[in-house]
Protein backbone atom coordinates (compact mmCIF):
# COMPACT_ATOMS: atom_id res chain seq x y z
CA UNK A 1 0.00 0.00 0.00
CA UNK A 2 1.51 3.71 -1.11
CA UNK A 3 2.42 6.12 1.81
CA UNK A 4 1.19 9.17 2.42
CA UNK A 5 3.85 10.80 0.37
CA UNK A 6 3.39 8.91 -3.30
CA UNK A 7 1.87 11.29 -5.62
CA UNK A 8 0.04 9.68 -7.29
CA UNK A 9 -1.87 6.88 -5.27
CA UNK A 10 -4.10 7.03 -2.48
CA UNK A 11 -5.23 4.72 0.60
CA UNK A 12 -7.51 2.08 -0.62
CA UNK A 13 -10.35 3.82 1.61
CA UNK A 14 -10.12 7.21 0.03
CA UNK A 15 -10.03 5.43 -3.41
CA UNK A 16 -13.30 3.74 -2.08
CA UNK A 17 -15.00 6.63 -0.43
CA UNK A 18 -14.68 8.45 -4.03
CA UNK A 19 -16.01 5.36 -5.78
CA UNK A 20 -18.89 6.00 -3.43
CA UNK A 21 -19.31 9.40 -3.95
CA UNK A 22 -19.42 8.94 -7.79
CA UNK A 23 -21.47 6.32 -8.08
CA UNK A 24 -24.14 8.62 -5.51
CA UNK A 25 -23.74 11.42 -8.18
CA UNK A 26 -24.05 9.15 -11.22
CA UNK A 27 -27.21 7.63 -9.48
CA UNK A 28 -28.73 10.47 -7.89
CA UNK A 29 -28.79 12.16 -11.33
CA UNK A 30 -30.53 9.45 -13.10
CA UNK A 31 -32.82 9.74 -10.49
CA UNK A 32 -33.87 13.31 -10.37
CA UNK A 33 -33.61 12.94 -14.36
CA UNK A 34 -36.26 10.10 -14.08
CA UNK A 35 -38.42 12.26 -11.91
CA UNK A 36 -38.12 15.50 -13.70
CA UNK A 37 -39.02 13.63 -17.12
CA UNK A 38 -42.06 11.84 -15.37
CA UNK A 39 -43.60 15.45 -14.09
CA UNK A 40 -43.21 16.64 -17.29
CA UNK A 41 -40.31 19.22 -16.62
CA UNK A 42 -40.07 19.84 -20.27
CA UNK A 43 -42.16 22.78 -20.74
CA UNK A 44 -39.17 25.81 -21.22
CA UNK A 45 -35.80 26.12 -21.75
CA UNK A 46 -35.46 26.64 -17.69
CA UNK A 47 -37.00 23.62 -16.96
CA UNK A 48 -35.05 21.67 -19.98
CA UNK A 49 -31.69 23.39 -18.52
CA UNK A 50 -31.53 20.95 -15.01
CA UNK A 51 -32.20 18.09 -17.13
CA UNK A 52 -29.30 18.73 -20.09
CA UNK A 53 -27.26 19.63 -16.62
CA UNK A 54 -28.04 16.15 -15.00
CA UNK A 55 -27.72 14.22 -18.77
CA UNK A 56 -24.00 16.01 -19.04
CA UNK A 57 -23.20 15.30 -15.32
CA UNK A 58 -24.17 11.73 -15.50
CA UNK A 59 -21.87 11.52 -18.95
CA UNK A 60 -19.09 12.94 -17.22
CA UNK A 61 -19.40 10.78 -14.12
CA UNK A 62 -19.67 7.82 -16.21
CA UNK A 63 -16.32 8.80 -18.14
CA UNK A 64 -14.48 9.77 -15.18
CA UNK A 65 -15.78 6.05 -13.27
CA UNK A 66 -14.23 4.18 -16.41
CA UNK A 67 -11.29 6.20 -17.38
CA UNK A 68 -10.53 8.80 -14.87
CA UNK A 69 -8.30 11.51 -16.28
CA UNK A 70 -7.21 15.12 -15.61
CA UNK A 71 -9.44 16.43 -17.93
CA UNK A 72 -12.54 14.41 -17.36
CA UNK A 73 -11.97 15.65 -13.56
CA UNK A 74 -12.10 19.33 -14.52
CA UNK A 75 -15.28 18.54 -16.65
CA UNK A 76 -16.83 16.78 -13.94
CA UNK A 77 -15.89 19.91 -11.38
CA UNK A 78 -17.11 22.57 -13.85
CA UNK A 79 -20.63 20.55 -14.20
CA UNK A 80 -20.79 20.44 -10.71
CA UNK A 81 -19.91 24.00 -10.39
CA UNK A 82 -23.13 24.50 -12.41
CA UNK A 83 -25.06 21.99 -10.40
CA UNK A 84 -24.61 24.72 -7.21
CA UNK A 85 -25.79 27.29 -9.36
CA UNK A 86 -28.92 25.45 -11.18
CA UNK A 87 -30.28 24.51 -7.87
CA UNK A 88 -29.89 27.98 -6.17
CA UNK A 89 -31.47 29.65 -9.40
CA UNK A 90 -34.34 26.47 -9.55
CA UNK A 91 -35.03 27.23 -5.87
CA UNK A 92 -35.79 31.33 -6.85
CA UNK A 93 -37.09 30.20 -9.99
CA UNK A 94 -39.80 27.64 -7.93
CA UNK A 95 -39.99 30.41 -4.95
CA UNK A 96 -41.11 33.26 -7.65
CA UNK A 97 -43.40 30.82 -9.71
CA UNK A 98 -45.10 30.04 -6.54
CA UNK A 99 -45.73 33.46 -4.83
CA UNK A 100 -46.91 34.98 -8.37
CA UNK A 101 -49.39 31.86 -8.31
CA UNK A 102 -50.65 33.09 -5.08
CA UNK A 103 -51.14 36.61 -5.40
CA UNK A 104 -52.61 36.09 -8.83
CA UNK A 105 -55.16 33.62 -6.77
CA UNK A 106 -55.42 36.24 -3.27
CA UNK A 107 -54.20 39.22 -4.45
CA UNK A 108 -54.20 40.33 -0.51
CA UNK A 109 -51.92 38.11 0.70
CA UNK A 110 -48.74 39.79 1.77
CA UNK A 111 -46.23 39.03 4.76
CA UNK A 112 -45.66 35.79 6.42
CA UNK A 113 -48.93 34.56 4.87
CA UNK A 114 -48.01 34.86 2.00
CA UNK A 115 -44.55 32.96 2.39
CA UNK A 116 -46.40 30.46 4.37
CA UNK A 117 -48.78 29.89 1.09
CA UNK A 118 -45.40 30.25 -1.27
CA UNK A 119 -43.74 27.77 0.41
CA UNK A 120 -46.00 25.14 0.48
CA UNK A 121 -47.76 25.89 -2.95
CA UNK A 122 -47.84 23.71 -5.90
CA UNK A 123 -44.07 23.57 -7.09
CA UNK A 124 -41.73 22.30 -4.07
CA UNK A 125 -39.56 25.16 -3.66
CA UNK A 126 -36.83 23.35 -2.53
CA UNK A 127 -36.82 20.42 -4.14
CA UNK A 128 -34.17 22.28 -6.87
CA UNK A 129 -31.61 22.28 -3.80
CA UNK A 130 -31.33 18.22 -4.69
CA UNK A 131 -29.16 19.45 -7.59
CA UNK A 132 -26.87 21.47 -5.43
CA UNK A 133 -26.79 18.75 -2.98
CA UNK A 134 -25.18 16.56 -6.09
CA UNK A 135 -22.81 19.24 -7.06
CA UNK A 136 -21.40 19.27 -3.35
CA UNK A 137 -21.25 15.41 -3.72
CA UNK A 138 -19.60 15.87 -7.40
CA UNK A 139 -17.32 18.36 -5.78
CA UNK A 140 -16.38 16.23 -2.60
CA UNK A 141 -15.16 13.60 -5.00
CA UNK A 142 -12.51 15.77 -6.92
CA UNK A 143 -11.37 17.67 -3.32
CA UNK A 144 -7.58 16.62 -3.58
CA UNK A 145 -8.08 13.94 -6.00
CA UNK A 146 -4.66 12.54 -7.22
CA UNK A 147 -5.09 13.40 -10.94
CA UNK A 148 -5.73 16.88 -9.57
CA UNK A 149 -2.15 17.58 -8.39
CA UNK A 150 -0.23 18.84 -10.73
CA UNK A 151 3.20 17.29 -10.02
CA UNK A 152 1.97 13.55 -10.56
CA UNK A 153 2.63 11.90 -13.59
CA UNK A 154 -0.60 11.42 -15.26
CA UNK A 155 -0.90 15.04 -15.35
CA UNK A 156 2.16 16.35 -16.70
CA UNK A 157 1.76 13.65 -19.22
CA UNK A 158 -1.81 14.94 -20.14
CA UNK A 159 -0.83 18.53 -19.75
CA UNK A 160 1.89 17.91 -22.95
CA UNK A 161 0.36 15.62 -25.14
């Protein structure tokens, strides 16, 4: 087993626990991509943009569980990068659909009524937040990965060919 100081090798269990990870992001996309295209999330280009996101991230994922290399890794961290974003911007996105919804519907409403009814209207306002929850995961499993450091071999050969 490699020490702590080889370059280019990890312990077993951090190989594992980023096995782990990836296969949760790989899986947890499908997922949400499943349910998404089963509630009909297909309706705009902001609703289409989460699932090209997830479709992209699970590609990436895929690539980087079969042949990981320095520049599937910076893919992988860009998309999940993105991820953060989407689900912030889904969660503003749901949070705005919904309070228009109920001040169309009770044009009165205003103040922690009308949160209460925002929050708990039709479109879960933080369901969106799953896809920032899988960019933290995506993220977790590049933190320090070995590919990543730019004196190992893999990468210096990949930076010049």
């Amino acid at each position: 087993m490699p020490g702590p100081h080889d370059p280019v090798r990890e312990p077993l269990a951090l190989s594992r626990l980023r096995s782990m990870l990836l296969w949760t992001l790989v899986l947890g996309a499908a997922g949400m991509m499943g349910e998404l295209l089963l509630i009909g999330h297909t309706e705009s280009t902001a609703q289409l943009m989460p699932l090209v996101l997830l479709a992209t991230g699970m590609l990436a994922g895929g690539i980087v569980l079969l042949a990981p290399t320095l520049k599937a890794l910076r893919l992988l961290q860009i998309l999940m990068i993105l991820f953060l974003g989407s689900g912030i911007l889904g969660v503003g996105l749901h949070f705005q659909g919904n309070q228009e919804f109920e001040l169309e519907m009770y044009p009165s409403l205003s103040g922690v009524e009308l949160i209460s009814k925002t929050l708990t209207g039709a479109t879960p306002v933080l369901a969106p937040g799953s896809m920032s929850l899988l960019g933290a995961i995506g993220l977790a499993m590049t933190y320090r990965h070995p590919l990543l450091r730019r004196n190992t071999p893999e990468a210096l050969e990949e930076t010049h060919s």
